[in-house]
PDB file of N, CA and C in Angstrom:
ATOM      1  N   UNK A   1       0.839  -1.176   0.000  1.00  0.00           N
ATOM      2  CA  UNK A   1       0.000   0.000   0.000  1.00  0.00           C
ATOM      3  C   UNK A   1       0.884   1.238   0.000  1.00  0.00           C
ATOM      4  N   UNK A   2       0.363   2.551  -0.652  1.00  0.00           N
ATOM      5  CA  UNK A   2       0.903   3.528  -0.915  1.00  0.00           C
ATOM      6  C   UNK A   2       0.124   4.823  -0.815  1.00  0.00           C
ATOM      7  N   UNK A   3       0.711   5.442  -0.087  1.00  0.00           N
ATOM      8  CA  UNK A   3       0.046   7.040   0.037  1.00  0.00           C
ATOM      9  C   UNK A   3      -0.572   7.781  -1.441  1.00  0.00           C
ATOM     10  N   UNK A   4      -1.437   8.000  -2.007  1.00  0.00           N
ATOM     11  CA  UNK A   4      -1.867   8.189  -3.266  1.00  0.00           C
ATOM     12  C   UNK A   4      -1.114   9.872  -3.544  1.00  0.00           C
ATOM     13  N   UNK A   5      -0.767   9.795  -4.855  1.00  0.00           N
ATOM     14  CA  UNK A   5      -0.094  11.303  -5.128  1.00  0.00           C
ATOM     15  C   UNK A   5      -1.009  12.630  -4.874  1.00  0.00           C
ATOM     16  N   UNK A   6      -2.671  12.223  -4.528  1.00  0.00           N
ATOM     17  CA  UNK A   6      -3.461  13.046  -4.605  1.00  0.00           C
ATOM     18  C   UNK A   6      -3.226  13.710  -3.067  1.00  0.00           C
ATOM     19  N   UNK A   7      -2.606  13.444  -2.280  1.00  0.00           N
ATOM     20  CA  UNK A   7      -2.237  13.799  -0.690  1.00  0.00           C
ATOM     21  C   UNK A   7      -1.041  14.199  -1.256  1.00  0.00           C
ATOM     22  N   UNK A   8      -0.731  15.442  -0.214  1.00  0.00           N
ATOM     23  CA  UNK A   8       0.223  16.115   0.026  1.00  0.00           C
ATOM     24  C   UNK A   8       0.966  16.290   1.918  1.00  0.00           C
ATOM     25  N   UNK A   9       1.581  15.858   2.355  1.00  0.00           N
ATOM     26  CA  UNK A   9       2.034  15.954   3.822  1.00  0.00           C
ATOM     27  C   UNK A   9       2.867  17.045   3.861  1.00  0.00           C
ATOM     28  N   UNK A  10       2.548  17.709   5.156  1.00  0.00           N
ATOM     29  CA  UNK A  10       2.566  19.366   5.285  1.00  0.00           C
ATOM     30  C   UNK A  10       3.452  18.937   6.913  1.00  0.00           C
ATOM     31  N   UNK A  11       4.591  19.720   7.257  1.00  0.00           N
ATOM     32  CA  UNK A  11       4.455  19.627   8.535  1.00  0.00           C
ATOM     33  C   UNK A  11       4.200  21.188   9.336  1.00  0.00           C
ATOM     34  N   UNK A  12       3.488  21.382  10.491  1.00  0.00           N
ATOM     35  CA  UNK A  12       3.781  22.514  10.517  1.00  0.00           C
ATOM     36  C   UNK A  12       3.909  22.749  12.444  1.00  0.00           C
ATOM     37  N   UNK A  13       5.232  22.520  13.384  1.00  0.00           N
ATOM     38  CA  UNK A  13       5.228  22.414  14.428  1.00  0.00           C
ATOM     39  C   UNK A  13       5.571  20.999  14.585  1.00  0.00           C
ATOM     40  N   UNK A  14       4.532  20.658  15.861  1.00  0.00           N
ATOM     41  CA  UNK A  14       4.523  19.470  16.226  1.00  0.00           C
ATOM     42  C   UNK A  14       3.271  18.586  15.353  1.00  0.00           C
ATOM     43  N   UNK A  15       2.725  19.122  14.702  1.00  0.00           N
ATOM     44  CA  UNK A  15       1.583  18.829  13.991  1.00  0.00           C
ATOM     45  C   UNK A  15       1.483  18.594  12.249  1.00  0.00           C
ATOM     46  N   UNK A  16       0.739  17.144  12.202  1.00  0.00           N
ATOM     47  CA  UNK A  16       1.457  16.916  10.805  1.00  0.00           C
ATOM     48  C   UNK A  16      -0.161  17.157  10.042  1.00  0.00           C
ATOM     49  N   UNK A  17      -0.348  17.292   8.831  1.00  0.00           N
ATOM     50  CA  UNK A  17      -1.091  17.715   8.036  1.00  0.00           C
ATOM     51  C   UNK A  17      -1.103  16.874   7.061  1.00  0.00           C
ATOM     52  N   UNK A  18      -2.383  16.462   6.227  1.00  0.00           N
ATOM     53  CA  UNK A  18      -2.766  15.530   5.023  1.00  0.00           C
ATOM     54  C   UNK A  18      -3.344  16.722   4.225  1.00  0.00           C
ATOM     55  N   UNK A  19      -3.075  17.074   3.591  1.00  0.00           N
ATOM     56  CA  UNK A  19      -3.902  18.015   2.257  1.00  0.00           C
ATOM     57  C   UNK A  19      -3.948  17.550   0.785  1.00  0.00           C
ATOM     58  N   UNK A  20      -5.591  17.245   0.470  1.00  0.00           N
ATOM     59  CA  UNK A  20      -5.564  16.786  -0.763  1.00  0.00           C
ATOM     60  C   UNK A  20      -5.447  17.921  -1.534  1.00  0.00           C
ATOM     61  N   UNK A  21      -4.840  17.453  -2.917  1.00  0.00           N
ATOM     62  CA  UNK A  21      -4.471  18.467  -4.301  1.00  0.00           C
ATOM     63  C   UNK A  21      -6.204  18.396  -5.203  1.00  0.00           C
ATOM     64  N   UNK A  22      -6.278  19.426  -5.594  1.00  0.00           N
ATOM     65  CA  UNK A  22      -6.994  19.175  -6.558  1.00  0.00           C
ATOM     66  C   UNK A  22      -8.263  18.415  -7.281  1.00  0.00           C
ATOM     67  N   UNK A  23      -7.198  17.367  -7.312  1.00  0.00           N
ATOM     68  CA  UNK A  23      -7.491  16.361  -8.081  1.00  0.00           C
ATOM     69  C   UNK A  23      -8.351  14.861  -6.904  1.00  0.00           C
ATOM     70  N   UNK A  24      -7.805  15.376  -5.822  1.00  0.00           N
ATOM     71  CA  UNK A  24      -8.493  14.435  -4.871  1.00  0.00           C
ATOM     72  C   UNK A  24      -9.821  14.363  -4.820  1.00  0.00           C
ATOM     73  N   UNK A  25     -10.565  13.078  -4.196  1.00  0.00           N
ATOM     74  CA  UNK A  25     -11.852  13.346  -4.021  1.00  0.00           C
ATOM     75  C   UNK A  25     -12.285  13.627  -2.778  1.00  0.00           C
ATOM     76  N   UNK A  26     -11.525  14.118  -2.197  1.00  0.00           N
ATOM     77  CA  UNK A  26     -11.568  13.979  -0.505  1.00  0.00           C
ATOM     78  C   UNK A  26     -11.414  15.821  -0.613  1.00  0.00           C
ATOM     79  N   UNK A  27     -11.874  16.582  -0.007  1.00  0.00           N
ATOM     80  CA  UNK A  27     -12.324  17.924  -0.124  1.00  0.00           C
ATOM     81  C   UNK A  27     -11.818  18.261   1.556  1.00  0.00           C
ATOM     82  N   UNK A  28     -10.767  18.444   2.181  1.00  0.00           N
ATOM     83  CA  UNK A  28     -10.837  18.585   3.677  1.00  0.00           C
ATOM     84  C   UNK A  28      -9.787  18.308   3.869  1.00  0.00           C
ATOM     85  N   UNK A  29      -8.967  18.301   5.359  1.00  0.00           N
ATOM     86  CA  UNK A  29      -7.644  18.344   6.270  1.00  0.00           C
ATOM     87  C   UNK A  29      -7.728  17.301   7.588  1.00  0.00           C
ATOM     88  N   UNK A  30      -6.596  16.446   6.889  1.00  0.00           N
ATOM     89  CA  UNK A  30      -6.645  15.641   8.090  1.00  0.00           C
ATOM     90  C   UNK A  30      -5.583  15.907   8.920  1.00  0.00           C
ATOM     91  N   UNK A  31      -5.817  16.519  10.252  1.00  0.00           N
ATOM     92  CA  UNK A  31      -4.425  16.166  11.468  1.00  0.00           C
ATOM     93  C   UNK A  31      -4.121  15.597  11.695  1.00  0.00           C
ATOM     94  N   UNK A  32      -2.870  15.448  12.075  1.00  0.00           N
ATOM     95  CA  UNK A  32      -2.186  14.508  13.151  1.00  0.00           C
ATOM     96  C   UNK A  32      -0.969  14.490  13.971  1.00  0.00           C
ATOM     97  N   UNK A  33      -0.409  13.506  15.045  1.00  0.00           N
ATOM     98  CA  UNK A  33       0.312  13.920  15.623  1.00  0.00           C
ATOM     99  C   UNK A  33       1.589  13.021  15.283  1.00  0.00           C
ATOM    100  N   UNK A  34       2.811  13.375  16.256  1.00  0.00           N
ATOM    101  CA  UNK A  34       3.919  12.698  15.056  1.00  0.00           C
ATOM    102  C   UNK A  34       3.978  11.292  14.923  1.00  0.00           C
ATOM    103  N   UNK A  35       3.237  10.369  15.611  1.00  0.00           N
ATOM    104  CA  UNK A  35       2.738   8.864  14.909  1.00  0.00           C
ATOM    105  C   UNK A  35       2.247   9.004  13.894  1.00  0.00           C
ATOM    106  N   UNK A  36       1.031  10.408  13.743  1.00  0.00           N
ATOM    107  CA  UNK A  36       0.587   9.886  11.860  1.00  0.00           C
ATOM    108  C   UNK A  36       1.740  10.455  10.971  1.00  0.00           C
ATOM    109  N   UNK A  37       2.617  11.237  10.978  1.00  0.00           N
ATOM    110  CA  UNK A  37       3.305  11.570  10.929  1.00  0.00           C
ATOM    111  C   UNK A  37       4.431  10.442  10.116  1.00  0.00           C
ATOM    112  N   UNK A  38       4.801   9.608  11.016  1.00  0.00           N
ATOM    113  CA  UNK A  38       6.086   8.433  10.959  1.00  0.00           C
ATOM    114  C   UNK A  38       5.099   7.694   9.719  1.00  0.00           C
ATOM    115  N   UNK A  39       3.750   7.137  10.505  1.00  0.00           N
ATOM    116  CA  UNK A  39       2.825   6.669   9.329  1.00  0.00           C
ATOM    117  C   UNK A  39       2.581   7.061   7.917  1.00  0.00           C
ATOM    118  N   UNK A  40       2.840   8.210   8.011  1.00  0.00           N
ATOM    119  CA  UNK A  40       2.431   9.168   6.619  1.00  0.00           C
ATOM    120  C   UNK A  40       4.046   8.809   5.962  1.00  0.00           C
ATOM    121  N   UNK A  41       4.754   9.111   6.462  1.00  0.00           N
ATOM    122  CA  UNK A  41       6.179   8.925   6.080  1.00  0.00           C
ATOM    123  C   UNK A  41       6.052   7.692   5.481  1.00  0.00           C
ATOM    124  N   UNK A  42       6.145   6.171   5.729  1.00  0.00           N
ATOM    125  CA  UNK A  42       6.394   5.219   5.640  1.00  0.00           C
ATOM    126  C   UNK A  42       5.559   4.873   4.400  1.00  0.00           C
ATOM    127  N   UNK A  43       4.570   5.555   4.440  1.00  0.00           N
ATOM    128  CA  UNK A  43       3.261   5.172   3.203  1.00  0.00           C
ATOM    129  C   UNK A  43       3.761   6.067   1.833  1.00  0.00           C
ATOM    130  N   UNK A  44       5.040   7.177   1.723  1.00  0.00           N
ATOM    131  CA  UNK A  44       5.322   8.004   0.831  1.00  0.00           C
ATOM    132  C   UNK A  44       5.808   7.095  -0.139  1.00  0.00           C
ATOM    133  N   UNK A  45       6.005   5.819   0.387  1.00  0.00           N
ATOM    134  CA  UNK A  45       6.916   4.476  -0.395  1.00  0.00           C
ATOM    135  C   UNK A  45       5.959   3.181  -0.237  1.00  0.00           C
ATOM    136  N   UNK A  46       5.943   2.289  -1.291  1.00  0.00           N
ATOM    137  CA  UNK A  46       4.926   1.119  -1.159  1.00  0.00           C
ATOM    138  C   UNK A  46       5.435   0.111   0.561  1.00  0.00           C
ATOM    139  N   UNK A  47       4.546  -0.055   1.003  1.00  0.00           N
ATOM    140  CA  UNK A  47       5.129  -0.882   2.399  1.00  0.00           C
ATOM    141  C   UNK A  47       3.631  -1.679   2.823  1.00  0.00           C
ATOM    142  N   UNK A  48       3.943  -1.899   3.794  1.00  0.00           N
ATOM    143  CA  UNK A  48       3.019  -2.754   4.928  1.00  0.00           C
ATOM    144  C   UNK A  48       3.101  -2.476   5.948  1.00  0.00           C
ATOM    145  N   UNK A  49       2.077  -2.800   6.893  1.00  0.00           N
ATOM    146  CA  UNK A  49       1.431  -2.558   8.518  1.00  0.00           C
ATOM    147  C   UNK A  49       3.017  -2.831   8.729  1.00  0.00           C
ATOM    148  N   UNK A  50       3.485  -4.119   8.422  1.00  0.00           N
ATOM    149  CA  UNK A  50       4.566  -4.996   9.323  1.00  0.00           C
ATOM    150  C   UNK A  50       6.199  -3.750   9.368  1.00  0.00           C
ATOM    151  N   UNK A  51       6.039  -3.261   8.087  1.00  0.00           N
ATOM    152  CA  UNK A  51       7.366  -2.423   7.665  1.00  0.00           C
ATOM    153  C   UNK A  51       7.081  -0.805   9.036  1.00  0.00           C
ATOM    154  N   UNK A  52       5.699  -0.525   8.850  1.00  0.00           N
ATOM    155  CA  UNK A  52       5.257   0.630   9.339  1.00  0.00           C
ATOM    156  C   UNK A  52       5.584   0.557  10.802  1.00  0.00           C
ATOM    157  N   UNK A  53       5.371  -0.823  11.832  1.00  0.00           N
ATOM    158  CA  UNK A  53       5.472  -1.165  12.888  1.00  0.00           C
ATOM    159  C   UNK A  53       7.002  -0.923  13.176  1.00  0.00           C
ATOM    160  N   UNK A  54       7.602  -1.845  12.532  1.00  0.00           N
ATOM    161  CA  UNK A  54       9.011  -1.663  12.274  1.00  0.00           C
ATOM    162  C   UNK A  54       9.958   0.020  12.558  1.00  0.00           C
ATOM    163  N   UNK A  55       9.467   0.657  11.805  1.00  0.00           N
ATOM    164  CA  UNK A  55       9.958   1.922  11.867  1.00  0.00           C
ATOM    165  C   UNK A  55       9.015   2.945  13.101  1.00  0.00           C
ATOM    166  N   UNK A  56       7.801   2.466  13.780  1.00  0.00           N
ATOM    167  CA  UNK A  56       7.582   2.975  14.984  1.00  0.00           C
ATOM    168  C   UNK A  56       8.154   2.650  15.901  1.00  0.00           C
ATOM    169  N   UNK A  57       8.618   1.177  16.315  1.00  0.00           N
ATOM    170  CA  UNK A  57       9.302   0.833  17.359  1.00  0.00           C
ATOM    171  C   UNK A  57      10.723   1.256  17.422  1.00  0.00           C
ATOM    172  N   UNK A  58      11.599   1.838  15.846  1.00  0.00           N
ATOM    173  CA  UNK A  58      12.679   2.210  16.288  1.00  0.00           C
ATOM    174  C   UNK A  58      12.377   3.609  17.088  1.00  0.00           C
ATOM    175  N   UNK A  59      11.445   4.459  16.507  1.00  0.00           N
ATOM    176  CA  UNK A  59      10.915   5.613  17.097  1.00  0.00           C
ATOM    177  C   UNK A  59      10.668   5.902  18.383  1.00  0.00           C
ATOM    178  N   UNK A  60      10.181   5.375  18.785  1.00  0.00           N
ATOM    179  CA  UNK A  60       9.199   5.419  19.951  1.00  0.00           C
ATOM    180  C   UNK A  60       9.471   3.724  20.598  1.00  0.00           C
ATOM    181  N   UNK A  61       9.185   4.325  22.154  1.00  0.00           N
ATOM    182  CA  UNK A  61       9.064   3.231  23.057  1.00  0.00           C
ATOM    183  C   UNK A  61       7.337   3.335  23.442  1.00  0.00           C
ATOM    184  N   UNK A  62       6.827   2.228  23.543  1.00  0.00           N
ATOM    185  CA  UNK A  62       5.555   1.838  23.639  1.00  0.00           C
ATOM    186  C   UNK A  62       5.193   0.274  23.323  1.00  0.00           C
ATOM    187  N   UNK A  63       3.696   0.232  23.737  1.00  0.00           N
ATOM    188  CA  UNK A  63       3.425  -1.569  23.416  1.00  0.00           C
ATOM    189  C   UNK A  63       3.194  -1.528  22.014  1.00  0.00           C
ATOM    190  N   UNK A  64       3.271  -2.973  21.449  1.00  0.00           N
ATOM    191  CA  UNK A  64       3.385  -3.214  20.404  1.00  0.00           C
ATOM    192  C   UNK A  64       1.798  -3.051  20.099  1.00  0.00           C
ATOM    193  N   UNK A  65       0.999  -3.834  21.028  1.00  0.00           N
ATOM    194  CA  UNK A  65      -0.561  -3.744  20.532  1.00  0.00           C
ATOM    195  C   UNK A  65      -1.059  -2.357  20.376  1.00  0.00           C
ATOM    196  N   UNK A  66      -0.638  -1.431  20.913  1.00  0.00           N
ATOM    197  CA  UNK A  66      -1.387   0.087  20.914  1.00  0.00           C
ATOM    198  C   UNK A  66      -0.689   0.293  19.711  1.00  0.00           C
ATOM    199  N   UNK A  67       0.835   0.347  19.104  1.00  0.00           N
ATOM    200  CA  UNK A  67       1.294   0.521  18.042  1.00  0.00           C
ATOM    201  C   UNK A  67       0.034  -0.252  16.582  1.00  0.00           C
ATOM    202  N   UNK A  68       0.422  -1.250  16.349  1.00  0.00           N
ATOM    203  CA  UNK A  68      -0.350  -2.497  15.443  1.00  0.00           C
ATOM    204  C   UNK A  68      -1.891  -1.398  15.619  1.00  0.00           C
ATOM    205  N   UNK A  69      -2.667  -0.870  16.689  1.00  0.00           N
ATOM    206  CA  UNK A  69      -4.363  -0.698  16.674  1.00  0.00           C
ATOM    207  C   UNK A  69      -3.648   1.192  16.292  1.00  0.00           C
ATOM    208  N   UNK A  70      -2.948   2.078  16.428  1.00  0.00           N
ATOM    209  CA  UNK A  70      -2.683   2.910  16.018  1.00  0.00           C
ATOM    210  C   UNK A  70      -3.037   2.878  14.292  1.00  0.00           C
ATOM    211  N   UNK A  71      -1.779   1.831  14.096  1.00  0.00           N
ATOM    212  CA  UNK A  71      -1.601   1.809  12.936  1.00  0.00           C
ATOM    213  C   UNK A  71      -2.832   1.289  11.826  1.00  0.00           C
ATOM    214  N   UNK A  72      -3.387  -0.010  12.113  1.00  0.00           N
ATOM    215  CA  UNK A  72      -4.722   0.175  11.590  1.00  0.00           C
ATOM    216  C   UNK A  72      -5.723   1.577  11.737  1.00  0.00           C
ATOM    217  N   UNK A  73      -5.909   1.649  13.068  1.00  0.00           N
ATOM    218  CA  UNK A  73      -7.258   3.498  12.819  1.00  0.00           C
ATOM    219  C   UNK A  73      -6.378   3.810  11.953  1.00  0.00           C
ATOM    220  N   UNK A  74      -5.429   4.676  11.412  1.00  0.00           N
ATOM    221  CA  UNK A  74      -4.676   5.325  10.722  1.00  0.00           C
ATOM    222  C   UNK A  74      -5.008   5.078   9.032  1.00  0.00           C
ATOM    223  N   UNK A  75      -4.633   3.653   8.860  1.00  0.00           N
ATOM    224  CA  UNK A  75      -5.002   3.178   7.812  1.00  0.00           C
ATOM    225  C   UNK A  75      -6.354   3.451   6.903  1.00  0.00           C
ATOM    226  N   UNK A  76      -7.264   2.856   8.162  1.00  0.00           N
ATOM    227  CA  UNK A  76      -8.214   2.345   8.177  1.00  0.00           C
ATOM    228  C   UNK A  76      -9.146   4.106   7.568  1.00  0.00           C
ATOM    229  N   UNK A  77      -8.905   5.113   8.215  1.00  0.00           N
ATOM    230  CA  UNK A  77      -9.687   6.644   7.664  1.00  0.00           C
ATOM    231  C   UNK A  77      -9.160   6.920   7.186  1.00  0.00           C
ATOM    232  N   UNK A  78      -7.697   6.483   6.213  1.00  0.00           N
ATOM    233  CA  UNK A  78      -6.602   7.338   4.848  1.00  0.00           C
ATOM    234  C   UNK A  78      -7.755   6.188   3.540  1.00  0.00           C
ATOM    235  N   UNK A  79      -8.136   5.155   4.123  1.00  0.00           N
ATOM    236  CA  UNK A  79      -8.461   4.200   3.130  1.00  0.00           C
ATOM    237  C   UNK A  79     -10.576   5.003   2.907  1.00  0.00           C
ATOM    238  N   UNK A  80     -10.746   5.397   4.087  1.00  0.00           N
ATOM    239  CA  UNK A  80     -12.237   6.244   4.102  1.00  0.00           C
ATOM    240  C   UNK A  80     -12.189   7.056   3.093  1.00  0.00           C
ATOM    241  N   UNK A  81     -10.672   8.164   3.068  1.00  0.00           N
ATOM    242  CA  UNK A  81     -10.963   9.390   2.409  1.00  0.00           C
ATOM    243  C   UNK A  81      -9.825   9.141   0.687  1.00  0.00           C
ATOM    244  N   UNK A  82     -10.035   7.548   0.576  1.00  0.00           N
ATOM    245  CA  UNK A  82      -9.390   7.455  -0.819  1.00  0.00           C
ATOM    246  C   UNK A  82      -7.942   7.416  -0.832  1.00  0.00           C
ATOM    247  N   UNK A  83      -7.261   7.899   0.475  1.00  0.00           N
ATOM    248  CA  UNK A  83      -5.730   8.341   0.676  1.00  0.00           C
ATOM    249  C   UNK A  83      -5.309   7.273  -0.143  1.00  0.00           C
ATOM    250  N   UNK A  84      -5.292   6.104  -0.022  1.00  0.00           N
ATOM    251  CA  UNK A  84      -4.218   4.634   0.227  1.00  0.00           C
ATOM    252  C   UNK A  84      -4.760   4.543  -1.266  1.00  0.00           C
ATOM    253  N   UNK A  85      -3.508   3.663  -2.236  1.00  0.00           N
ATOM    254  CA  UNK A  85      -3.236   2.886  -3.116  1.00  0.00           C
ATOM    255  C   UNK A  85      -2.788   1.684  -2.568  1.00  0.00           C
ATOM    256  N   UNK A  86      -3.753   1.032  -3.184  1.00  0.00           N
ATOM    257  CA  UNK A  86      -3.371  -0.415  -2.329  1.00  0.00           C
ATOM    258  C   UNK A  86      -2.712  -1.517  -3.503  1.00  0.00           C
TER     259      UNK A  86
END
């Protein structure tokens, strides 16, 4: 899966930003904090949950299950608003 070219990632602070171009069908701004962030990163390149996990745990200390249920919600409303190429 892959972040679709129609998203653009903005950072601005501590706060990361989804802005569709144009051409998106998604009309609106998604926030987030620097987990969606690492997430958004990882999706700029074709990958998987498993690769995405991977590069949170070097990040961040935390449980793996809150990581893995992060990372699905995440998925799971980029795939609502069309984000994801799967």
């Amino acid at each position: 899966m892959k972040l679709k070219k129609d998203f653009i990632v903005h950072n601005v602070g501590d706060e990361t930003l989804l802005v569709p171009t144009a051409e998106a069908d998604f009309h609106g701004l998604v926030q987030g904090n620097k987990t969606v962030d690492t997430i958004l990163n990882c999706l700029a390149e074709e990958t998987t949950e498993e690769k995405i996990l991977i590069a949170l745990k070097e990040k961040y200390d935390g449980d793996e299950a809150d990581m893995r249920a992060d990372i699905a919600d995440v998925i799971a409303k980029l795939r609502t608003i069309g984000a994801i190429d799967e």
